[in-house]
C-alpha atoms as a PDB file:
ATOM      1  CA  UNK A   1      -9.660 -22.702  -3.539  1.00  0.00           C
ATOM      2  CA  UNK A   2     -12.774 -23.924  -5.531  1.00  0.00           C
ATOM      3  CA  UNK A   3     -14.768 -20.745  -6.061  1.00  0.00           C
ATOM      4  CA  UNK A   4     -11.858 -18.361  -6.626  1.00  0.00           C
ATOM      5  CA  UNK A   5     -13.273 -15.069  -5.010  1.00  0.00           C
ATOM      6  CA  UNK A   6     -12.832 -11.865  -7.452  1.00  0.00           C
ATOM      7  CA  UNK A   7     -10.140  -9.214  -6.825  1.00  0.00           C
ATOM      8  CA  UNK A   8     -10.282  -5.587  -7.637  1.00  0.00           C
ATOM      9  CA  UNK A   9      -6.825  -4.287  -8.297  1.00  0.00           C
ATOM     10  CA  UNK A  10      -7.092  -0.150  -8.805  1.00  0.00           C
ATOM     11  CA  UNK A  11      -4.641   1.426 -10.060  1.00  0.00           C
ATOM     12  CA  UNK A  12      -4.485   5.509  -9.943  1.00  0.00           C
ATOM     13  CA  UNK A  13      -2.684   7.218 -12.682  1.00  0.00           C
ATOM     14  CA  UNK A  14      -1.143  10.700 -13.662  1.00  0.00           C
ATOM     15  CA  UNK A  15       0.704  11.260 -16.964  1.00  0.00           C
ATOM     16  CA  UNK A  16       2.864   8.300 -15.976  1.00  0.00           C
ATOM     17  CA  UNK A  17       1.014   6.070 -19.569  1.00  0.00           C
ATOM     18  CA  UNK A  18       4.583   4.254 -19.928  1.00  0.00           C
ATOM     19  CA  UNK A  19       4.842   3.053 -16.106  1.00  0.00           C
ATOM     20  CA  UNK A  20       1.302   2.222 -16.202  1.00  0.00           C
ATOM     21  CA  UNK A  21       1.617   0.029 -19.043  1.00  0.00           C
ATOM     22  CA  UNK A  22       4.241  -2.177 -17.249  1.00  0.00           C
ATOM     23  CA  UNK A  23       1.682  -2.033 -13.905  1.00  0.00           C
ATOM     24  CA  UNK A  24      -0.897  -2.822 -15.941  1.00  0.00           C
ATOM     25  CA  UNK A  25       0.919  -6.137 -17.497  1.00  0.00           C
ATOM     26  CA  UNK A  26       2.259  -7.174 -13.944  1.00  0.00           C
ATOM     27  CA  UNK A  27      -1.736  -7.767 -13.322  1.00  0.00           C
ATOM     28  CA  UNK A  28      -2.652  -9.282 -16.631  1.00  0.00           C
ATOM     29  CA  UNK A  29       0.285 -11.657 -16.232  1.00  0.00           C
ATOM     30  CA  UNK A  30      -0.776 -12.960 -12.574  1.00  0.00           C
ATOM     31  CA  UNK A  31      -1.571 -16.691 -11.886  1.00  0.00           C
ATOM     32  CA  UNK A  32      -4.468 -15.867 -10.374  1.00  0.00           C
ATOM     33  CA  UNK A  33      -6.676 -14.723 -12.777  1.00  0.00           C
ATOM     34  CA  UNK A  34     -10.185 -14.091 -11.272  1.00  0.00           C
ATOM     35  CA  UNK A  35      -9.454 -10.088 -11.291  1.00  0.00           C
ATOM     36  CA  UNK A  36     -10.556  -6.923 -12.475  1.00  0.00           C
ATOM     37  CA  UNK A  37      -8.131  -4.090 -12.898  1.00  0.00           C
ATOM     38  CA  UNK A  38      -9.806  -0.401 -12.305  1.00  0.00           C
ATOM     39  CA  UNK A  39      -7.646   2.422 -13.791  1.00  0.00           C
ATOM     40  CA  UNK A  40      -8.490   5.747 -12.157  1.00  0.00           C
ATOM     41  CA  UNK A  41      -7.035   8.023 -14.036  1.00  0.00           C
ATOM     42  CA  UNK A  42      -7.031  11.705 -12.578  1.00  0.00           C
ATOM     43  CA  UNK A  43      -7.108  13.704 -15.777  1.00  0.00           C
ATOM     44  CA  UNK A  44      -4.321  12.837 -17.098  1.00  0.00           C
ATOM     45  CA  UNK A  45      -2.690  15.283 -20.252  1.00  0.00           C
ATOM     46  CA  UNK A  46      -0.403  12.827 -21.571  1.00  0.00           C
ATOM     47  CA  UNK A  47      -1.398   9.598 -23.551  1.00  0.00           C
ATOM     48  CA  UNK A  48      -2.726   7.510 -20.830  1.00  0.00           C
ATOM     49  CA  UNK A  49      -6.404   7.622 -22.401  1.00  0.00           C
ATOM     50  CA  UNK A  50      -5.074   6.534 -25.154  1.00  0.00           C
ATOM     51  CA  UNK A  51      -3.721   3.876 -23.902  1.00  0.00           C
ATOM     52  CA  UNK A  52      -5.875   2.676 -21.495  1.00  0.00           C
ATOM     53  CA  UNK A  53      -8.759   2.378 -24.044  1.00  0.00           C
ATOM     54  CA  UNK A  54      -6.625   0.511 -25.964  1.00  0.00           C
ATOM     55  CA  UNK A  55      -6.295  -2.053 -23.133  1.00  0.00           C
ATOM     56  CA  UNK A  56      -9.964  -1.922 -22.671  1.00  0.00           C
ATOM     57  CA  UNK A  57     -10.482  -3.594 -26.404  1.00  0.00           C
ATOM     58  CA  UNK A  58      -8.016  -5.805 -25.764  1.00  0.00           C
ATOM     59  CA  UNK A  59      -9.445  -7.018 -22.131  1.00  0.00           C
ATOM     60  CA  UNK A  60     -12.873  -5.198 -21.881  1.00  0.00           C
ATOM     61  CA  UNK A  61     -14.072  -8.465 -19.308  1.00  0.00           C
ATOM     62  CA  UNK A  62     -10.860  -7.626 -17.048  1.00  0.00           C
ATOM     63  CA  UNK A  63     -10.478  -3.825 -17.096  1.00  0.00           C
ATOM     64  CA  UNK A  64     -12.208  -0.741 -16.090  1.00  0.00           C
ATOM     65  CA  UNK A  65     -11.769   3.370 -16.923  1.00  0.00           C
ATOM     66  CA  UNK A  66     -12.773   5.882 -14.774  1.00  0.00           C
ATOM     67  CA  UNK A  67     -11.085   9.196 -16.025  1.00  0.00           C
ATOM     68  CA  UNK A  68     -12.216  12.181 -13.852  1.00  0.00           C
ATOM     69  CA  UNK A  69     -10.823  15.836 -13.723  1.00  0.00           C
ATOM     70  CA  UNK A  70      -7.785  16.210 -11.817  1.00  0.00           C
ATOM     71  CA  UNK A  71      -7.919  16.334  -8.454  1.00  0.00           C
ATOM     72  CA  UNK A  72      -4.491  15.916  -6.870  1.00  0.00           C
ATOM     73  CA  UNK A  73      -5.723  13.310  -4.173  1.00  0.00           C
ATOM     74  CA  UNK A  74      -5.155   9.959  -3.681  1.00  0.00           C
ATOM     75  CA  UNK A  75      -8.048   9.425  -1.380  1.00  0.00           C
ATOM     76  CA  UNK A  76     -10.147  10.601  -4.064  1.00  0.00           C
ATOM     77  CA  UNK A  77      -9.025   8.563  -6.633  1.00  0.00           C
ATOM     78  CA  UNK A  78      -9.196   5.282  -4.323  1.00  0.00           C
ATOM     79  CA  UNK A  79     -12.658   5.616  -3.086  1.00  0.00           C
ATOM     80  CA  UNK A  80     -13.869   6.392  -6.338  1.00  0.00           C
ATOM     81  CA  UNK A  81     -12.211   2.671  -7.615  1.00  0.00           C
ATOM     82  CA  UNK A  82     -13.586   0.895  -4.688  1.00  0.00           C
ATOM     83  CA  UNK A  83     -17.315   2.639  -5.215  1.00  0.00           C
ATOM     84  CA  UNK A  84     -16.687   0.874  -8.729  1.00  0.00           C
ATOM     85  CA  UNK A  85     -15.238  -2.446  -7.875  1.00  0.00           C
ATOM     86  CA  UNK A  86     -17.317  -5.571  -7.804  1.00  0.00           C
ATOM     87  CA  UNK A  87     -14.279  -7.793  -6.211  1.00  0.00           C
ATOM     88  CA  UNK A  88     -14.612  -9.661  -2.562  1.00  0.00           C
ATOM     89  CA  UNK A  89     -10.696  -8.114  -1.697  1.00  0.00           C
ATOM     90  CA  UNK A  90      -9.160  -4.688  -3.046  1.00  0.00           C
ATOM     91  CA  UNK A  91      -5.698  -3.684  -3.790  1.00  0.00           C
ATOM     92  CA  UNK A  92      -4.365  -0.624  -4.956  1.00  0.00           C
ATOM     93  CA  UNK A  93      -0.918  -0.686  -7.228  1.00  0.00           C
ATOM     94  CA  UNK A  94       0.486   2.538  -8.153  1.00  0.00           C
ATOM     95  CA  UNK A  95       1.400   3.451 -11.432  1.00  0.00           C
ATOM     96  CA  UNK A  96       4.676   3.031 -11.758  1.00  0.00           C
ATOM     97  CA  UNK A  97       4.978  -0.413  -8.931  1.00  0.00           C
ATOM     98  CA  UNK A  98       4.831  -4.264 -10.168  1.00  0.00           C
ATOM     99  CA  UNK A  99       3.016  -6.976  -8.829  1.00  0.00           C
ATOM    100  CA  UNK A 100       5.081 -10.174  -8.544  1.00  0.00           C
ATOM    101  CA  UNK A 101       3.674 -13.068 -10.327  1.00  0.00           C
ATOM    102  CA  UNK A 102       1.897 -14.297  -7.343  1.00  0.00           C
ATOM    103  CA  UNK A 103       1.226 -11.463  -5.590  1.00  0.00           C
ATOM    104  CA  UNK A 104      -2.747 -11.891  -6.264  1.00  0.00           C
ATOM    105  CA  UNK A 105      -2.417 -15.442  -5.730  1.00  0.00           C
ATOM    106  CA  UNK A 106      -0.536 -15.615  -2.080  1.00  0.00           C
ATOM    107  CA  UNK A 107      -2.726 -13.019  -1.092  1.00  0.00           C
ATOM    108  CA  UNK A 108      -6.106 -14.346  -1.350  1.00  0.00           C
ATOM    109  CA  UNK A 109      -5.002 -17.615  -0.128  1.00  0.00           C
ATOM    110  CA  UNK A 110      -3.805 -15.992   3.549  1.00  0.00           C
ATOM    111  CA  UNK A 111      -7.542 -14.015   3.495  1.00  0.00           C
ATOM    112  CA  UNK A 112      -9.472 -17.098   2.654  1.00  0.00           C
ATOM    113  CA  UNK A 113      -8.128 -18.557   5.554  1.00  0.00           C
ATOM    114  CA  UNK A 114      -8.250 -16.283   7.771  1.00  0.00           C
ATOM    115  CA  UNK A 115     -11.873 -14.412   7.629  1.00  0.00           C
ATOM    116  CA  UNK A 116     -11.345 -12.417  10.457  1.00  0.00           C
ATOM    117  CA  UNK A 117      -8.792 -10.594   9.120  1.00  0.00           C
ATOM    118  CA  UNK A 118      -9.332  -6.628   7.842  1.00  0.00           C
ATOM    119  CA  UNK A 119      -6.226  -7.152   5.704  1.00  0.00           C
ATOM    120  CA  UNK A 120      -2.755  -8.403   4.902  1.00  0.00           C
ATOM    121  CA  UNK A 121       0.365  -7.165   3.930  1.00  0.00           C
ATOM    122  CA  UNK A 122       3.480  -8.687   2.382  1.00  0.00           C
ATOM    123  CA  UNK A 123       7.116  -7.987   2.197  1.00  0.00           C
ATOM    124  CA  UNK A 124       8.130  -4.992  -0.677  1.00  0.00           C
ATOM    125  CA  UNK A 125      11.592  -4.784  -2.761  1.00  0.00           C
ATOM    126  CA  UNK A 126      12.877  -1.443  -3.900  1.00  0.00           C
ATOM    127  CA  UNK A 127      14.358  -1.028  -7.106  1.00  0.00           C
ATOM    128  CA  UNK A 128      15.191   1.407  -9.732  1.00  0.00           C
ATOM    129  CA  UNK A 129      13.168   2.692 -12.307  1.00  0.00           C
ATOM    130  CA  UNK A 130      15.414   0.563 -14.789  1.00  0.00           C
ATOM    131  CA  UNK A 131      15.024  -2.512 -12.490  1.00  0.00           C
ATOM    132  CA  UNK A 132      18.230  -2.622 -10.994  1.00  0.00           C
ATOM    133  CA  UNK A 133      17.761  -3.731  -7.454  1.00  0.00           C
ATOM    134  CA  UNK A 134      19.153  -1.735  -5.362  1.00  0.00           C
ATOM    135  CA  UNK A 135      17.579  -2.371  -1.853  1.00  0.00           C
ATOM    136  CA  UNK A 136      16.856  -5.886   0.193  1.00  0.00           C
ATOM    137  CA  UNK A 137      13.640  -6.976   1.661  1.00  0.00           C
ATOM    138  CA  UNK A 138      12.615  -8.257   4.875  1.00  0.00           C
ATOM    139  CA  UNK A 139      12.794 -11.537   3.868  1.00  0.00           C
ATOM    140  CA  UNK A 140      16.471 -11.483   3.565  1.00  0.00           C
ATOM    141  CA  UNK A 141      17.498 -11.918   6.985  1.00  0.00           C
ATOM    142  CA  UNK A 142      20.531 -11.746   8.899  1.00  0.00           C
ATOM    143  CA  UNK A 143      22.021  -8.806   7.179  1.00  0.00           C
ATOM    144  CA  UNK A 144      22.407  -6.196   9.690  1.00  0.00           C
ATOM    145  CA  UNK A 145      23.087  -3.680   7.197  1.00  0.00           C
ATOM    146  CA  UNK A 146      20.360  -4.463   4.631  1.00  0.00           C
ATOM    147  CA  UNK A 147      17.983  -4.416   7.575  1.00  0.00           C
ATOM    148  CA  UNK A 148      19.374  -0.618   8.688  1.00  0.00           C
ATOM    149  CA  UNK A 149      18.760   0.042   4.642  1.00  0.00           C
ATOM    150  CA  UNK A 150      15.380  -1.463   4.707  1.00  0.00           C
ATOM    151  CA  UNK A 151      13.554  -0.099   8.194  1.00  0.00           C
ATOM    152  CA  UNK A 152      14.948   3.682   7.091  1.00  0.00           C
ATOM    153  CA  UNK A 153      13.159   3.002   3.528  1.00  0.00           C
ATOM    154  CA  UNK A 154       9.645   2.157   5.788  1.00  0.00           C
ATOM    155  CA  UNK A 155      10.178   4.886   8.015  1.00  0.00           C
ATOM    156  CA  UNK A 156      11.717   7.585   6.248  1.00  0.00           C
ATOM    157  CA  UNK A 157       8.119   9.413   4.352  1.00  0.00           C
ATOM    158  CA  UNK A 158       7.061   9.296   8.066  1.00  0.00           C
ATOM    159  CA  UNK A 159      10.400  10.297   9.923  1.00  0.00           C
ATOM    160  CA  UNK A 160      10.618  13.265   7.714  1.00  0.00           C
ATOM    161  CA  UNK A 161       7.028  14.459   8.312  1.00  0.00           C
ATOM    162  CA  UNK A 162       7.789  13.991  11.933  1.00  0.00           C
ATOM    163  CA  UNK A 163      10.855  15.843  12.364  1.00  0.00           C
ATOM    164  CA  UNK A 164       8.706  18.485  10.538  1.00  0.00           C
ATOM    165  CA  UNK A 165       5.087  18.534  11.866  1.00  0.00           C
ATOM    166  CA  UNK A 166       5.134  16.405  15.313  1.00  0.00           C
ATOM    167  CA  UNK A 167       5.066  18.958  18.331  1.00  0.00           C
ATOM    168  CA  UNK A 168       7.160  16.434  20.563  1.00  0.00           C
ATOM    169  CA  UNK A 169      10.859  17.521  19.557  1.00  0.00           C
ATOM    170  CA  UNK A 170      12.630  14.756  21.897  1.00  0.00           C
ATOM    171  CA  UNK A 171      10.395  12.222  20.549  1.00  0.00           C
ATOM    172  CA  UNK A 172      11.161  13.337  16.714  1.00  0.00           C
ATOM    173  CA  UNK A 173      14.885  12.855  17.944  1.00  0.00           C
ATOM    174  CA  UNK A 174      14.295   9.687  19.599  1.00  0.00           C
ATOM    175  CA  UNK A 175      12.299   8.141  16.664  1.00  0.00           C
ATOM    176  CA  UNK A 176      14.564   9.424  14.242  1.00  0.00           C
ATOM    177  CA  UNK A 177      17.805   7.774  15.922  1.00  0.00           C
ATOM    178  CA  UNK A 178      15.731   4.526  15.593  1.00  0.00           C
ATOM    179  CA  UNK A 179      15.063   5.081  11.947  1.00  0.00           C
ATOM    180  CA  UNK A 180      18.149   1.649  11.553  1.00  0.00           C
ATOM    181  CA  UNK A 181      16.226  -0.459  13.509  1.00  0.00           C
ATOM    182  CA  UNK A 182      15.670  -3.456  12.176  1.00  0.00           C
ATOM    183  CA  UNK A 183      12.040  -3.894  10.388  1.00  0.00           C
ATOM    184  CA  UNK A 184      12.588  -7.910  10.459  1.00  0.00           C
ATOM    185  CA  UNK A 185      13.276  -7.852  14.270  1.00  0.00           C
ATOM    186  CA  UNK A 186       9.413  -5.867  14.636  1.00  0.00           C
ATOM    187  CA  UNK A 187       8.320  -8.353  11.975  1.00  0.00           C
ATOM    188  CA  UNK A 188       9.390 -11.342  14.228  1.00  0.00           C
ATOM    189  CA  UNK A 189       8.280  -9.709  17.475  1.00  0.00           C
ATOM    190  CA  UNK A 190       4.705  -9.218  16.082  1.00  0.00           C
ATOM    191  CA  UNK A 191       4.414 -12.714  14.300  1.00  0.00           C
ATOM    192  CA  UNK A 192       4.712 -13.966  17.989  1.00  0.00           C
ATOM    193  CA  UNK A 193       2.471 -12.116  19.328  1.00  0.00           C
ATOM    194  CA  UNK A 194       0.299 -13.227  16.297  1.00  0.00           C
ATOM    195  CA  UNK A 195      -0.011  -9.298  14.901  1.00  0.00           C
ATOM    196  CA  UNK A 196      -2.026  -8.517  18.541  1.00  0.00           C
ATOM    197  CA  UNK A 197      -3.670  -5.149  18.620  1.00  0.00           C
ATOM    198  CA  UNK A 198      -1.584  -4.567  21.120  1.00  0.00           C
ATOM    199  CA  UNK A 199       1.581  -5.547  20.099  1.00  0.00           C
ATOM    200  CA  UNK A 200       0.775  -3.735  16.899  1.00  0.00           C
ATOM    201  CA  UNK A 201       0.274  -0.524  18.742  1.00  0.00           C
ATOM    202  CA  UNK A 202       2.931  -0.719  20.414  1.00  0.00           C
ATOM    203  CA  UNK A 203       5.224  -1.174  17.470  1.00  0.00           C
ATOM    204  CA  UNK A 204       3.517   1.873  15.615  1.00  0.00           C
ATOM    205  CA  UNK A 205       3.804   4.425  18.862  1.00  0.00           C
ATOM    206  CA  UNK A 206       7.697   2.987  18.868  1.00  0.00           C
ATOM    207  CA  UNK A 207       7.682   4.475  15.655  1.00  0.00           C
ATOM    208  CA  UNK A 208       8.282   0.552  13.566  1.00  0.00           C
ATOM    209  CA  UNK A 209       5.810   1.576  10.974  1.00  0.00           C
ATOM    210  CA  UNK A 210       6.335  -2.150   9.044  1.00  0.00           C
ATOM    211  CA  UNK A 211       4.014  -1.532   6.408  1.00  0.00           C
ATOM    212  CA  UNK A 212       5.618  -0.482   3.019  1.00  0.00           C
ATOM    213  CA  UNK A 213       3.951   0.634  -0.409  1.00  0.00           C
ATOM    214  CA  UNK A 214       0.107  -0.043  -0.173  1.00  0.00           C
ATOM    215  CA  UNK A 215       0.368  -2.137  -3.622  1.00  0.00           C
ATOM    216  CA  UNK A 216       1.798  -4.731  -0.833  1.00  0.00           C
ATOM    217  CA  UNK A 217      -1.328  -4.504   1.102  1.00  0.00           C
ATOM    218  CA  UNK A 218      -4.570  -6.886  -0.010  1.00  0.00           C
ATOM    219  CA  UNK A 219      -8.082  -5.561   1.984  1.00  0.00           C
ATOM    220  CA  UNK A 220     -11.104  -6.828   2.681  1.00  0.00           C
ATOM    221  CA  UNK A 221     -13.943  -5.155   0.903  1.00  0.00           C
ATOM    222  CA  UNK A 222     -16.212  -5.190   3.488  1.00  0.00           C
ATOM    223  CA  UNK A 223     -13.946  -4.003   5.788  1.00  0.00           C
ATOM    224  CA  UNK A 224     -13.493  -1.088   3.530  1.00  0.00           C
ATOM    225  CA  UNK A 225     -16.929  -0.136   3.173  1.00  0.00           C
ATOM    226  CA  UNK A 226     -17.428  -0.280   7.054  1.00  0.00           C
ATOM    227  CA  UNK A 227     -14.733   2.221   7.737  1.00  0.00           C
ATOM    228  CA  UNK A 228     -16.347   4.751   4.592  1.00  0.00           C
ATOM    229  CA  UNK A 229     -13.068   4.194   2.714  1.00  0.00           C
ATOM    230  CA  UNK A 230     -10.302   6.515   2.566  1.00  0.00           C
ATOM    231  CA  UNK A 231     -10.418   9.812   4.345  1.00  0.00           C
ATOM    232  CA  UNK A 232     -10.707  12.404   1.214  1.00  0.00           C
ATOM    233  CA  UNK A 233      -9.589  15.146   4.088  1.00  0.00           C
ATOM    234  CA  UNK A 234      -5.981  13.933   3.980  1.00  0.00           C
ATOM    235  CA  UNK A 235      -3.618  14.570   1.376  1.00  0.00           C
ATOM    236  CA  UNK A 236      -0.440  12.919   2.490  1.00  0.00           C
ATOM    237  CA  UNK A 237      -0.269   9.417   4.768  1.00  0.00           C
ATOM    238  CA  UNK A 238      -3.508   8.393   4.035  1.00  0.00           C
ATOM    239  CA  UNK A 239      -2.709   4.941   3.153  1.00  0.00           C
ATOM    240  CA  UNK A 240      -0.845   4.829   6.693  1.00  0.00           C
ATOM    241  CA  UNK A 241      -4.015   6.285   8.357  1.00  0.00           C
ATOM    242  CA  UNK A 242      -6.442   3.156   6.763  1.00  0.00           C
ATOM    243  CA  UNK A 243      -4.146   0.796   8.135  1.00  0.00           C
ATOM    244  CA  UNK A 244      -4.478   2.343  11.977  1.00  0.00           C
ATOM    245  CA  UNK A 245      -8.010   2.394  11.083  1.00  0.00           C
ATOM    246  CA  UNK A 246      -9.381  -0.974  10.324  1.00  0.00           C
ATOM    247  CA  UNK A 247      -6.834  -2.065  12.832  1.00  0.00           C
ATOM    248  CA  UNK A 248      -9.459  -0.715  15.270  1.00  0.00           C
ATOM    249  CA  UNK A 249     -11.819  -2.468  14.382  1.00  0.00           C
ATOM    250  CA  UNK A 250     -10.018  -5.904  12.467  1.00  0.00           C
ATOM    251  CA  UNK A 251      -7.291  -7.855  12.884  1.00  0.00           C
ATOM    252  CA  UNK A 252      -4.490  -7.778  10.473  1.00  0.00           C
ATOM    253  CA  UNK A 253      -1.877 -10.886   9.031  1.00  0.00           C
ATOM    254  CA  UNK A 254       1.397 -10.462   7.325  1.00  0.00           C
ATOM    255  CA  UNK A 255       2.823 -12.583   4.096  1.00  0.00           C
ATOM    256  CA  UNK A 256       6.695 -13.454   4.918  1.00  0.00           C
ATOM    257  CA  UNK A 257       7.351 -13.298   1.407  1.00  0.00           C
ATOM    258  CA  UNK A 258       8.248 -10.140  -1.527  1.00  0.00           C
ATOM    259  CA  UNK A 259       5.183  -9.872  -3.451  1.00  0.00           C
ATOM    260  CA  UNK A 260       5.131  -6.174  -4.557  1.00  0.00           C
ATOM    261  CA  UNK A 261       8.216  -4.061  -6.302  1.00  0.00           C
ATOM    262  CA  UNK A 262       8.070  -0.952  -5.916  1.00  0.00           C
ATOM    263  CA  UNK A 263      10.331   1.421  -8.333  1.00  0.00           C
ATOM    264  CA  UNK A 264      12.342   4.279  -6.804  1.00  0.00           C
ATOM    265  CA  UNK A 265      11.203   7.752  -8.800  1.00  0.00           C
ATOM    266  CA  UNK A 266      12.162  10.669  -7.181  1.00  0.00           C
ATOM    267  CA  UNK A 267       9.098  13.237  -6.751  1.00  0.00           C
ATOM    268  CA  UNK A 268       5.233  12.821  -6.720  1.00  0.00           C
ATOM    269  CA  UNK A 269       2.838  14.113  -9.477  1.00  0.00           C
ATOM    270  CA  UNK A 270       0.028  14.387  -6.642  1.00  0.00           C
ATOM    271  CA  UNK A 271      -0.385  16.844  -3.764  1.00  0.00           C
ATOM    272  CA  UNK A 272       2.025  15.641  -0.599  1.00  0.00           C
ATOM    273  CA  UNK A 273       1.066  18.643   2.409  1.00  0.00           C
ATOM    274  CA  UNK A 274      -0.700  18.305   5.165  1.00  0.00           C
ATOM    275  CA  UNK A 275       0.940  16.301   6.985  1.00  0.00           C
ATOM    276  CA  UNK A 276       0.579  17.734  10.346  1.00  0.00           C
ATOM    277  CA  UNK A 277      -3.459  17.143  10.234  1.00  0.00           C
ATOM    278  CA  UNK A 278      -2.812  13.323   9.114  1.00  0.00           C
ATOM    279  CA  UNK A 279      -0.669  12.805  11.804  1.00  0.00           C
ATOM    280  CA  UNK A 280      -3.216  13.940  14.202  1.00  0.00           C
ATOM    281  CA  UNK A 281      -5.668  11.766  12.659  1.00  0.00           C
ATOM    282  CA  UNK A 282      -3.255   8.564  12.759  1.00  0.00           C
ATOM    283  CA  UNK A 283      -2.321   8.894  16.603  1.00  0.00           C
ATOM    284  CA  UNK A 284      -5.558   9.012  16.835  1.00  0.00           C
ATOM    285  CA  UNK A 285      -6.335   5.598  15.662  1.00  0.00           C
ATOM    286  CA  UNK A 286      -3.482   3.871  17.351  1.00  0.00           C
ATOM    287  CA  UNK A 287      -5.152   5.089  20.913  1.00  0.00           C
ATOM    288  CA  UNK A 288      -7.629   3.100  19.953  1.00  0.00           C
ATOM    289  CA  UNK A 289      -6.433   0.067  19.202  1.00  0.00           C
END
């Protein structure tokens, strides 16, 4: 790639400074380097201004502050990075999630070569918060117990909104017995199918949800600004209900490799209800596809 295009990498915060320092370094320290990092901050109590205008100094060409009063919403926080952004792809890394070394890298490579393409996603690790890994990825094949480990860490935000909002009991039951399936085996199905729309639907009504943390995800600008961003109406799944989304209207590509860690921290400093109106929304958008 001659003309490396630019990448906007936003990153929303919430008294999390320490986290965000380490999220904030796994972007600095990138071999791609053509990026701008956007730190939404949603009025945050603890030091994060502090710090983050610190960072500024240091990199004032690479990074950007937007501190706002706090809100509670992810969708809020997102659309007001991308409004900002200047970058040809977005990605979003939460606060207290790494990028692997070539995450940026591997990323733009698979969307400069494939320009019809909404966005991609790559394989996610899970580890602890003091980096102890404690959970296989979908790369590591062949394990069918690390796979059961693995599709129940996709599903299991979802399952447990299900078994709590979706009107369908039997189908609750039904997708939640499936909750081991293996996430490789819908990975392989779909790769052969070359990530169809249908094929992809039909995974997603099966309930193989495949897509992990959104830091894992790279999108299109354009693609964003098409579909008016993120909808600032839901305050849990909305990273789920962009991907159904633009896969209305785009195609979508997967990276077979781990390019995104994503810590284990137990609890959310931003609003998680409502899950029964996103839900709607997302079957919704896989009708359509």
């Amino acid at each position: 790639m001659k003309n490396l295009p630019l990448v906007s990498v936003i990153i929303l915060t919430y008294n999390r400074y320490k986290l965000l320092k380490e999220a904030m370094e796994s972007v600095l320290h990138q071999t791609y380097k053509n990026f701008e990092i956007i730190i939404c901050d949603d009025g945050s109590t603890d030091y994060t201004e502090d710090l983050v205008k610190e960072c500024v100094r240091k990199h004032p060409q690479k990074i950007k502050y937007c501190r706002y009063p706090h809100t509670g919403s992810l969708s809020v926080g997102r659309n007001k990075g991308i409004k900002i952004s200047s970058g040809k792809y977005c990605m979003f890394l939460d606060d207290d999630d790494l990028f692997t070394k070539n995450s940026i890298k591997e990323h733009v490579k698979y969307m400069e070569r494939n320009i019809d393409i909404g966005y991609v996603f790559s394989d996610t690790k899970q580890i602890s918060i003091d980096k102890t890994r404690i959970m296989q990825s979908l790369e590591e094949k062949h394990n069918p117990k690390l796979e059961a480990m693995l599709s129940n860490f996709i599903l299991h935000v979802i399952i447990n909104a299900l078994k709590r909002y979706w009107p369908f009991k039997t189908v609750t039951r039904k997708w939640n017995r499936k909750a081991y399936s293996s996430g490789a085996k819908t990975i392989k199905y779909l790769r052969k199918k070359g990530f169809s729309k249908t094929a992809l639907a039909e995974a997603w009504k099966k309930g193989d949800f495949i897509i992990g943390a959104i830091g894992s995800v790279m999108f299109r600008k354009s693609a964003l600004d098409d579909l008016g961003g993120f909808d600032e109406n839901l305050s849990v799944h909305e990273d789920f209900e962009i991907y159904t989304r633009i896969a209305t209207k785009f195609k979508i590509g997967y990276i077979n490799k781990v390019l995104y860690i994503r810590r284990r921290i137990h609890g959310s400093a931003m609003k998680r209800e409502g899950a029964e109106f996103s839900l709607k929304i997302i079957r919704e958008n896989i009708a359509k596809i």
